[in-house]
Protein backbone atom coordinates (compact mmCIF):
# COMPACT_ATOMS: atom_id res chain seq x y z
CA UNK A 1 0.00 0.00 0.00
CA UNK A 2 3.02 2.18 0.90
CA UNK A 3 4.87 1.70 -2.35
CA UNK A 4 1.67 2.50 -4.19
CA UNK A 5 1.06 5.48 -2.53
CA UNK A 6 4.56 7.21 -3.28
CA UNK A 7 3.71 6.17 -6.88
CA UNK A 8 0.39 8.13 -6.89
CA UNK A 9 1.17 11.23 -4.87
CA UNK A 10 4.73 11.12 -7.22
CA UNK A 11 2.43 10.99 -10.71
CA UNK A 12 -0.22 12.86 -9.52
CA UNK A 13 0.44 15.23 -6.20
CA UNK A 14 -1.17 14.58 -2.66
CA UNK A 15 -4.65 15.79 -4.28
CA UNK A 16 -5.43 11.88 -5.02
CA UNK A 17 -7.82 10.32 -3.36
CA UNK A 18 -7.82 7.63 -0.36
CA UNK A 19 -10.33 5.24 -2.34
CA UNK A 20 -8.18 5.48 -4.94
CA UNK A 21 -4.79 4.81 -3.64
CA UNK A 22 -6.65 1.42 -2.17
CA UNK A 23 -7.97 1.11 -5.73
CA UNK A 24 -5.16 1.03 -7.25
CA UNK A 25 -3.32 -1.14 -3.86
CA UNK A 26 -6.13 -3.54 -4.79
CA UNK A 27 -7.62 -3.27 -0.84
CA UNK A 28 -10.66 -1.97 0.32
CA UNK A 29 -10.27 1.43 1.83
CA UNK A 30 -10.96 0.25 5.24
CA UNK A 31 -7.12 -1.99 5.06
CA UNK A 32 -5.79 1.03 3.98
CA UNK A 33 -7.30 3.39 6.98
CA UNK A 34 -6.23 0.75 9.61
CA UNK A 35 -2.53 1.33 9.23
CA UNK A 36 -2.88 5.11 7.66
CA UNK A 37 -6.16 6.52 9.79
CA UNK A 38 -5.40 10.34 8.04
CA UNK A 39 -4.32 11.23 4.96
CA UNK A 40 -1.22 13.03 6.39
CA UNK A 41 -0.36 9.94 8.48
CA UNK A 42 -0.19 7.98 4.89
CA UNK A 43 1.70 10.71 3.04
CA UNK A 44 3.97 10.93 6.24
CA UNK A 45 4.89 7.47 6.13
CA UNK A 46 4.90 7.66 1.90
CA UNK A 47 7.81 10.30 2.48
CA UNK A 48 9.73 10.00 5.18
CA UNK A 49 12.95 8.10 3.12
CA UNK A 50 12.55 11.33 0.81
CA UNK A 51 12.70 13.74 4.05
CA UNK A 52 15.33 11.72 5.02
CA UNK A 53 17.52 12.23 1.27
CA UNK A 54 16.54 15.85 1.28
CA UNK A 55 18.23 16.19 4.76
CA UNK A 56 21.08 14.27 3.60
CA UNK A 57 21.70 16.45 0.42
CA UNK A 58 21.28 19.35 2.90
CA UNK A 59 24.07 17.97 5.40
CA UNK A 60 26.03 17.37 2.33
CA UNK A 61 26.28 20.93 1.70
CA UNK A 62 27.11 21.68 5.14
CA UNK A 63 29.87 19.42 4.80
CA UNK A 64 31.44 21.46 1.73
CA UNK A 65 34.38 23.42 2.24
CA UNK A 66 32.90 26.07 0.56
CA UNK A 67 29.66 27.49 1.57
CA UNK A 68 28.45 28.94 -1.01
CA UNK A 69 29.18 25.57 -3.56
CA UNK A 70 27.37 23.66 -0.67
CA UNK A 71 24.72 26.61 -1.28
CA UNK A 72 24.07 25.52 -4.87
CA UNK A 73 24.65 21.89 -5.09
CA UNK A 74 21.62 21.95 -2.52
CA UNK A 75 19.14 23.91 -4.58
CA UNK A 76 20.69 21.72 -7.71
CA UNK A 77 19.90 18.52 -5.94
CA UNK A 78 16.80 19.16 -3.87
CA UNK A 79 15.00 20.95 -7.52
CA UNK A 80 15.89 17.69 -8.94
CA UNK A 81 14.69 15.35 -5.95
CA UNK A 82 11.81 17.10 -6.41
CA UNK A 83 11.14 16.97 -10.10
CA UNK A 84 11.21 13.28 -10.14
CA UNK A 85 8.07 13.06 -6.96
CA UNK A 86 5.25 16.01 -7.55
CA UNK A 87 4.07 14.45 -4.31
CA UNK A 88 6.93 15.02 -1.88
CA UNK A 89 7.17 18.40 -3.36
CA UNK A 90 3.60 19.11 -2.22
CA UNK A 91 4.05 17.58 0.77
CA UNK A 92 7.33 19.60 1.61
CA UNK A 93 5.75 22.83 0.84
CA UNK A 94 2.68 22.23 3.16
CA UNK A 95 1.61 22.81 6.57
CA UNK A 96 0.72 19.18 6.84
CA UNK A 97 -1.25 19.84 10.19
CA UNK A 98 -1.38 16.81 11.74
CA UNK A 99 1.56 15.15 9.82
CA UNK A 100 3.78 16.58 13.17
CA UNK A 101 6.81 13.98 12.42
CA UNK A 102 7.06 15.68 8.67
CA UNK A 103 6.78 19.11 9.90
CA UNK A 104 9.85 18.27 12.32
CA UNK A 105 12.08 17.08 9.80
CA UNK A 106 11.28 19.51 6.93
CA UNK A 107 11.83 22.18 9.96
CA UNK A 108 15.30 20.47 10.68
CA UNK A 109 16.02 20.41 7.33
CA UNK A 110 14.80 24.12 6.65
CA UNK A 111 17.13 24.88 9.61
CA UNK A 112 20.76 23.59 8.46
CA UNK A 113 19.44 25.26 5.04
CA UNK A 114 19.30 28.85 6.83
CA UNK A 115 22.79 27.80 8.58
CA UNK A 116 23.96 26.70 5.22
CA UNK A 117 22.79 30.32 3.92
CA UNK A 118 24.30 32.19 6.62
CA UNK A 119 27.61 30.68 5.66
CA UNK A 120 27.07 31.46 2.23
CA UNK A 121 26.25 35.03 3.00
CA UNK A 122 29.59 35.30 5.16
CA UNK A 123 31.48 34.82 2.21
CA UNK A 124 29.70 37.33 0.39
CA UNK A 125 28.77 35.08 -2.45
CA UNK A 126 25.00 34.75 -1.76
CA UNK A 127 22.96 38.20 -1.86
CA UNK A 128 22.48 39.30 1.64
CA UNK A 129 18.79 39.95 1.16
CA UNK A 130 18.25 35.86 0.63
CA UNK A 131 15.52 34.94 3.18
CA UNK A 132 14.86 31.13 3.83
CA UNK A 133 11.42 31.83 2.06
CA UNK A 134 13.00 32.04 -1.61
CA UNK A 135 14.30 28.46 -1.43
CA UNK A 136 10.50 27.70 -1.07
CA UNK A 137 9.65 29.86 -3.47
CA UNK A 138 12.17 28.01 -5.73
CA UNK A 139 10.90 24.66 -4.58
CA UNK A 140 7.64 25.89 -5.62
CA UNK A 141 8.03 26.95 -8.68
CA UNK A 142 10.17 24.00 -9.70
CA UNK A 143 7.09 22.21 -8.53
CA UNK A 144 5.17 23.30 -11.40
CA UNK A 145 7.20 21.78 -14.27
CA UNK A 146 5.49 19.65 -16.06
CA UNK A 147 7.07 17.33 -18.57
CA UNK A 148 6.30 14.30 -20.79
CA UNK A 149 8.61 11.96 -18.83
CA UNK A 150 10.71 12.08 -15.76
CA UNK A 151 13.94 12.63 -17.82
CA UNK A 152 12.76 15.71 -19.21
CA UNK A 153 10.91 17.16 -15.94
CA UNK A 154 14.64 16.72 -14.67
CA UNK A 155 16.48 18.50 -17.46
CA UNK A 156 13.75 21.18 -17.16
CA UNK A 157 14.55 21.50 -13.44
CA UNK A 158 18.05 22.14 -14.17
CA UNK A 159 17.71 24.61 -16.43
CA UNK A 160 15.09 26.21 -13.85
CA UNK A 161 17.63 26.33 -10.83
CA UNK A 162 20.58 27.40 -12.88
CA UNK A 163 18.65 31.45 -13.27
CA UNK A 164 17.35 30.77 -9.86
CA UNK A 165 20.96 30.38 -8.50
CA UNK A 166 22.50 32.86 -10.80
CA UNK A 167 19.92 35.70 -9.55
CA UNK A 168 20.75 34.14 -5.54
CA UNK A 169 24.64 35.00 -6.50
CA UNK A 170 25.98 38.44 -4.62
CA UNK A 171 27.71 39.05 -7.90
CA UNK A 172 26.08 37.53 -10.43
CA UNK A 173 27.90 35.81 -12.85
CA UNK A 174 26.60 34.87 -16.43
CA UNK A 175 27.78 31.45 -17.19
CA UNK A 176 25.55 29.18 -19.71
CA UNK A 177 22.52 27.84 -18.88
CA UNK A 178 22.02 23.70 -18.82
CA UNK A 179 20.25 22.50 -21.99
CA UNK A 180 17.01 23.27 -22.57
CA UNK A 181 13.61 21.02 -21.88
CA UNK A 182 11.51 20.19 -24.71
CA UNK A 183 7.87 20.77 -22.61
CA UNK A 184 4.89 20.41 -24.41
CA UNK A 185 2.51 23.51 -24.71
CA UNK A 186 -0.65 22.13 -23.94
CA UNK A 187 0.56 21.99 -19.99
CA UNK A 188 0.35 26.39 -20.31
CA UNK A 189 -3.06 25.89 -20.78
C-alpha cells in the first residue's frame, strides 16, 4: 500500500484520493485506513525516506568546504529530488497539520538550510537579502514543471535552478545555462 502510494502522490500530487490509492493497492479502503487513519499519516509514512535524502543532500552541503558551492549543489539537488516526486514536493511545501513527524524534519532540514545560507552570506557570495522563504519559493516553482517523462521534468529542473541560482549570486555571474527542456505547450493551458 506504501509503495503504491509514493507512486500516486509522485504521478499525480497529494490531491489523489484515499479510495483510490486502495484502488489502485487492490484493498478496500478500510485496510488502507487501519494502518494510515489520516491522509497526512499515509503521506507521512509515503515520504519520510525522501525527508530523510533531502536532509542528507542538505548535510552534504554543510559538509562542503565552501559554503556557497554547498549553497548551490543543494538547490541543484533538492530541484531535482523534487522533479522526479510532484508528491513530496507538495508535501514539503505544506503545513501538513497533523503530519507533526514531517513538519519536524522539513523544519530540521529548513534549519541547516538557513545555517547553510548564513555561511554562504559570510562569504559574500549569496545576496544578503536571501531569506529562507526564496528556497520555497524556488521549490515551488520548480514544482510546477510539467514534462512528458521524468527525464525531461529533470532537465527542465536544471535549467530552472541554474537562473534561480544565478539571480541568488551576490555578484552575479553569467555562465551558460544547462540545456534546454523540450515541454509540451498544452501543460500552459
Amino acid at each position: 500500500m506504501l509503495a503504491v502510494a509514493r507512486t500516486t502522490f509522485a504521478e499525480q500530487g497529494l490531491d489523489v484520493a484515499m479510495r483510490e490509492i486502495a484502488r489502485r493497492a487492490a484493498v478496500g479502503p478500510a485496510t488502507l485506513y487501519r494502518p494510515f487513519p489520516t491522509k497526512e499519516v499515509l503521506i507521512t509514512e509515503a515520504f519520510r525516506e525522501q525527508m530523510a535524502a533531502c536532509t542528507a543532500i542538505v548535510d552534504e552541503g554543510l559538509t562542503d568546504p565552501d559554503p556557497w558551492h554547498g549553497f548551490c549543489l543543494v538547490i541543484e539537488k533538492v530541484c531535482e529530488m523534487h522533479a522526479r516526486d510532484r508528491g513530496f514536493t507538495a508535501a514539503f511545501v505544506s503545513a501538513l497539520p497533523r503530519a507533526i513527524d514531517f513538519a519536524a524534519d522539513r523544519e530540521q532540514a529548513l534549519g541547516k538550510l538557513a545555517d547553510l545560507a548564513r555561511r554562504a552570506k559570510a562569504t559574500g557570495k549569496l545576496r544578503p537579502d536571501f531569506v529562507l522563504d526564496d528556497m520555497i519559493m524556488v521549490l515551488m516553482a520548480n514544482g510546477g514543471i510539467r514534462a512528458t517523462s521524468t527525464a525531461a521534468a529533470v532537465t527542465a529542473s536544471r535549467r530552472f535552478a541554474a537562473p534561480q541560482i544565478q539571480g541568488m549570486r551576490a555578484q552575479p555571474a553569467i555562465p551558460p545555462l544547462p540545456p534546454a527542456a523540450r515541454l509540451p505547450l498544452e501543460v500552459m493551458t
